[in-house]
N, C-alpha and C. Protein backbone atom coordinates (compact mmCIF):
# COMPACT_ATOMS: atom_id res chain seq x y z
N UNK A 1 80.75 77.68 109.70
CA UNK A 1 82.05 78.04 110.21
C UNK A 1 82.06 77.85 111.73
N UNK A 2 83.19 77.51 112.45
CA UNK A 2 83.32 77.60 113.81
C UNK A 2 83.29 78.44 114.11
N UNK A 3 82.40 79.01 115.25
CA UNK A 3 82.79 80.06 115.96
C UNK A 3 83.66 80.56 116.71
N UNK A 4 84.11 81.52 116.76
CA UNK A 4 85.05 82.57 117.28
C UNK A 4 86.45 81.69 117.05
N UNK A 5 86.18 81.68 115.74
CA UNK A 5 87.87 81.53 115.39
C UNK A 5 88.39 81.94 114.09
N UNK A 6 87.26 82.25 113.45
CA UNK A 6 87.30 83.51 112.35
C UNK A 6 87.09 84.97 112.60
N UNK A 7 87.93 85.98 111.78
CA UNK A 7 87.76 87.33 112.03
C UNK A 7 86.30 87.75 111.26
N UNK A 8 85.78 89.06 111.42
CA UNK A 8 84.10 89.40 111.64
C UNK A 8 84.39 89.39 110.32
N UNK A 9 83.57 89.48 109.23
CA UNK A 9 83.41 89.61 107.89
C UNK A 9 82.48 90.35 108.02
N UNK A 10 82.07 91.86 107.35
CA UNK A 10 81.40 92.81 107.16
C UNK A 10 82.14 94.16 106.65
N UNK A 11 80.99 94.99 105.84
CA UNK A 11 80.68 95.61 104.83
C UNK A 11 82.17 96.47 105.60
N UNK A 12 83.10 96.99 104.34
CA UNK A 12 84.09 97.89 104.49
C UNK A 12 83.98 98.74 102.99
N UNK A 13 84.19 100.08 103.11
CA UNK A 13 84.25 101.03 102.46
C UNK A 13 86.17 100.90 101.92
N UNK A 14 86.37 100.54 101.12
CA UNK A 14 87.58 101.08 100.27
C UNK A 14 87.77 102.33 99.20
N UNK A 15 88.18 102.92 100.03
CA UNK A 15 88.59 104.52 98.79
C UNK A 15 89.96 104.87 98.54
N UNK A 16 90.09 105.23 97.27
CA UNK A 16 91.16 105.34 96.19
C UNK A 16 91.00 106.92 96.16
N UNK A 17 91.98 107.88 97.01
CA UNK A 17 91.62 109.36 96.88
C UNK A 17 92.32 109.83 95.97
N UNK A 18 93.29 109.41 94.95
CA UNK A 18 93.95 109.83 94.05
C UNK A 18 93.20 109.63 92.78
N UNK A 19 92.27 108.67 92.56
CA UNK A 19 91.03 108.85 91.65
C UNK A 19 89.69 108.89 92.42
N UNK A 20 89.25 110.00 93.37
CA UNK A 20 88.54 110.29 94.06
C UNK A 20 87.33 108.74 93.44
N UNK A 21 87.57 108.17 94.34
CA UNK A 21 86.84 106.80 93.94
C UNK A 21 86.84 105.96 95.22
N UNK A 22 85.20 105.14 95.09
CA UNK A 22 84.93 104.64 96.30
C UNK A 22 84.13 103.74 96.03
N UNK A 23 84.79 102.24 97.12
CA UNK A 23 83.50 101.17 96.55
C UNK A 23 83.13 100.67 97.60
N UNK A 24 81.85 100.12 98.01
CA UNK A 24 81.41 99.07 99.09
C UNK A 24 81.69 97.74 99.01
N UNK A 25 82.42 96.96 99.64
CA UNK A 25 82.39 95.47 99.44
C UNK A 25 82.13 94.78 101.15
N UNK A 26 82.74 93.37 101.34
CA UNK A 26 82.69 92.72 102.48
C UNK A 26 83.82 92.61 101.98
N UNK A 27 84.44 92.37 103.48
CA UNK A 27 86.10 92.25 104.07
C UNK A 27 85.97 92.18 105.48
N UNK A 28 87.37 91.75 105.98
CA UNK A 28 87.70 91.12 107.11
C UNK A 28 88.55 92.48 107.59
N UNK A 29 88.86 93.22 106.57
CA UNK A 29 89.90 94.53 107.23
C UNK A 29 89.25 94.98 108.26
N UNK A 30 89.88 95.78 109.31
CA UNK A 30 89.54 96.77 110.29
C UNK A 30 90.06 98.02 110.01
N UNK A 31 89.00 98.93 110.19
CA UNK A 31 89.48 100.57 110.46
C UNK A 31 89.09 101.36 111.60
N UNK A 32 90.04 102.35 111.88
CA UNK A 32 89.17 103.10 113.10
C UNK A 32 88.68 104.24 112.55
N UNK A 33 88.66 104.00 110.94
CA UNK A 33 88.29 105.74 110.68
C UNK A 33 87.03 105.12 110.01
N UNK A 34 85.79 105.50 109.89
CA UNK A 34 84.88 105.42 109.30
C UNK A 34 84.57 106.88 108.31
N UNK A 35 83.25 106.46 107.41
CA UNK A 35 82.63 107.18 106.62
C UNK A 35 81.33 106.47 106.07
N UNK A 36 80.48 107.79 106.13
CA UNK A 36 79.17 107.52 105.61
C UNK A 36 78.79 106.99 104.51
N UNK A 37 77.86 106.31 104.19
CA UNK A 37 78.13 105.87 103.12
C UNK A 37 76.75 106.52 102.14
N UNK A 38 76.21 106.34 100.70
CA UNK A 38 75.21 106.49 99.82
C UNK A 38 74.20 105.82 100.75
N UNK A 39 73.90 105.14 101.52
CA UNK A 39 72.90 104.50 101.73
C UNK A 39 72.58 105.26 103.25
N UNK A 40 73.34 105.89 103.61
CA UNK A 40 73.00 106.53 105.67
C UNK A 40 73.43 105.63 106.30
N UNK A 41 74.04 104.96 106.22
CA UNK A 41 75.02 103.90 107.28
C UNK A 41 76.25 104.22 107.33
N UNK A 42 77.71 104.37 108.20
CA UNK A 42 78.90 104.57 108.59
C UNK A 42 79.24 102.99 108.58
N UNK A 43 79.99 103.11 107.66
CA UNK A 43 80.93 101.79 107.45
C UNK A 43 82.65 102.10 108.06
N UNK A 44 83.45 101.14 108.14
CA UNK A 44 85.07 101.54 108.24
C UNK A 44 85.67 101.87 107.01
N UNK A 45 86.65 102.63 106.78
CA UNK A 45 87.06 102.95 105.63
C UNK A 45 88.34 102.54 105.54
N UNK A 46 88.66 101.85 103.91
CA UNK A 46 90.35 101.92 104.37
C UNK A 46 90.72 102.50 102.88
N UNK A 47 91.37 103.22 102.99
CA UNK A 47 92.24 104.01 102.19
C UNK A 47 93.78 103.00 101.44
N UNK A 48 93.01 102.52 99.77
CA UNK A 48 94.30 102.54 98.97
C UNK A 48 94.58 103.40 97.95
N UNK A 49 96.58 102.64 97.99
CA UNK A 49 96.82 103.35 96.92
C UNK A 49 96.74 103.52 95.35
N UNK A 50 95.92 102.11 95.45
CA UNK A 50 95.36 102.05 93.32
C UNK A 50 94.42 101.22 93.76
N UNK A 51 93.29 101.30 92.52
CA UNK A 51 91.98 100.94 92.55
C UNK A 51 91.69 100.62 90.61
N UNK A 52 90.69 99.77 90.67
CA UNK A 52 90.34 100.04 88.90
C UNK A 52 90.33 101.27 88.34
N UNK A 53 89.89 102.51 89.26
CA UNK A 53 89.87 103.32 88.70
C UNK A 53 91.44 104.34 88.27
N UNK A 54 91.99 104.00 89.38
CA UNK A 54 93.37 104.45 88.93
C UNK A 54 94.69 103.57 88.07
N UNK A 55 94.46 102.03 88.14
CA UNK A 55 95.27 101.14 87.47
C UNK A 55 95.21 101.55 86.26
N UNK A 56 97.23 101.32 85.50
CA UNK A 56 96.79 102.02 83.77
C UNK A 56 96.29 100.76 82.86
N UNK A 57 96.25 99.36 83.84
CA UNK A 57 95.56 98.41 83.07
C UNK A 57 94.04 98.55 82.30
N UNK A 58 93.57 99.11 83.59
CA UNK A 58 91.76 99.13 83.37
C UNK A 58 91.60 100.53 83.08
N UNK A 59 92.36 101.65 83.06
CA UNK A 59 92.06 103.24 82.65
C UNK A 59 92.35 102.95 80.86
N UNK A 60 93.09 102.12 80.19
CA UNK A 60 93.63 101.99 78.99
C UNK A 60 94.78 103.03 78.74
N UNK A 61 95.70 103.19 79.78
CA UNK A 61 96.81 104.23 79.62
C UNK A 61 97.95 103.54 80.15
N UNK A 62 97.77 101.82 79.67
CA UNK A 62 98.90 100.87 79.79
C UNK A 62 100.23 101.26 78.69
N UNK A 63 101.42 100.92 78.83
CA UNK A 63 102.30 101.25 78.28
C UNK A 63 102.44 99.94 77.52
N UNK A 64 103.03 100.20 75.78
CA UNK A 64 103.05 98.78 75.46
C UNK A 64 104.72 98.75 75.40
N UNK A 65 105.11 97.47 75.71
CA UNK A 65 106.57 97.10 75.76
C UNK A 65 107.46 96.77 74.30
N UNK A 66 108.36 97.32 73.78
CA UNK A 66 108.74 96.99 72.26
C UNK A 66 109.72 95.85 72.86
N UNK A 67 109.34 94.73 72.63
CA UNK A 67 110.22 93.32 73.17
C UNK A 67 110.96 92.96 72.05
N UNK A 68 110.33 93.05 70.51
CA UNK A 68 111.70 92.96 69.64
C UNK A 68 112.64 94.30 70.26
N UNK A 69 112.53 95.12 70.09
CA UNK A 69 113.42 96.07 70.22
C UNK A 69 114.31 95.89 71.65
N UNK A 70 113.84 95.25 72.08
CA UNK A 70 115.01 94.80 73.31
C UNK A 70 115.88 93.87 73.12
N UNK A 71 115.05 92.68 72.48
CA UNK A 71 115.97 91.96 72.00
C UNK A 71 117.09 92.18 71.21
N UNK A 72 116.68 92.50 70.61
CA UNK A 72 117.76 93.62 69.00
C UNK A 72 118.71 94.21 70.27
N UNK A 73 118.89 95.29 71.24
CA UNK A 73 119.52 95.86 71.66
C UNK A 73 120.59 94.46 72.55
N UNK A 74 119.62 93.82 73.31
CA UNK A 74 120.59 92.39 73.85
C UNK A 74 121.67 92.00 73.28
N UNK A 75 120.91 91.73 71.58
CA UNK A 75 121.93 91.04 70.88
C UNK A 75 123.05 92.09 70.56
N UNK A 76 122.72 93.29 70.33
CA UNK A 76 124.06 94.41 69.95
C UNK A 76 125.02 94.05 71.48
N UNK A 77 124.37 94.00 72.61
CA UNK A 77 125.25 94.67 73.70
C UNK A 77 126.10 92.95 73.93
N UNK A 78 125.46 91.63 73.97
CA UNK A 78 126.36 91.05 74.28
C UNK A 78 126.67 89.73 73.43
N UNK A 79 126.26 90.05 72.15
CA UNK A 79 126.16 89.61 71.14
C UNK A 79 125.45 88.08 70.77
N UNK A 80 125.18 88.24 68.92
CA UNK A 80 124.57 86.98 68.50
C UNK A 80 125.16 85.42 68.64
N UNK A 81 124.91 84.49 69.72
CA UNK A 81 125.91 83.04 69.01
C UNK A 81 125.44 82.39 68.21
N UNK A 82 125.98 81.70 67.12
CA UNK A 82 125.29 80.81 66.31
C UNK A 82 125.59 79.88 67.22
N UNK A 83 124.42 78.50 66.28
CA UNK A 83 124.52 77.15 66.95
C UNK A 83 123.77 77.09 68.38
N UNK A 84 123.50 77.99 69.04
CA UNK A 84 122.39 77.73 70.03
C UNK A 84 121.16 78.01 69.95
């Protein structure tokens, strides 16, 4: 890479406090708030608002969608045409 024309890439702490959940990765984010981490090092922290642990994709508390049943209601509200 060229130098000094990319932002720093290093270790950032992301935590999800609504599923008290926390992961280490690399990122380019900046924080001014840090936190310690499992290992005795102070990383930057950045605080979101959903994480795997809180998404209802990956918790399995996804909602399933009744798409006939919408359809059915479509067709009541603005009705069936034949021929198309």
């Amino acid at each position: 890479m060229k130098p000094g024309t990319h932002p720093a890439y290093r270790h950032v702490v992301f935590r999800d406090k609504t599923a008290d959940f926390s992961f280490l990765t690399r990122s380019t984010l900046t924080s001014d708030r840090t936190v310690e981490w499992e290992d005795g090092n102070t990383y930057p922290v950045v605080d979101v608002e959903i994480s795997s642990a809180s998404h209802p994709f990956y918790t399995g508390t996804a909602r399933v969608l009744d798409t006939a049943g919408r359809v059915e209601r479509f067709e009541r509200r603005y009705g069936h045409r034949e021929g198309r």
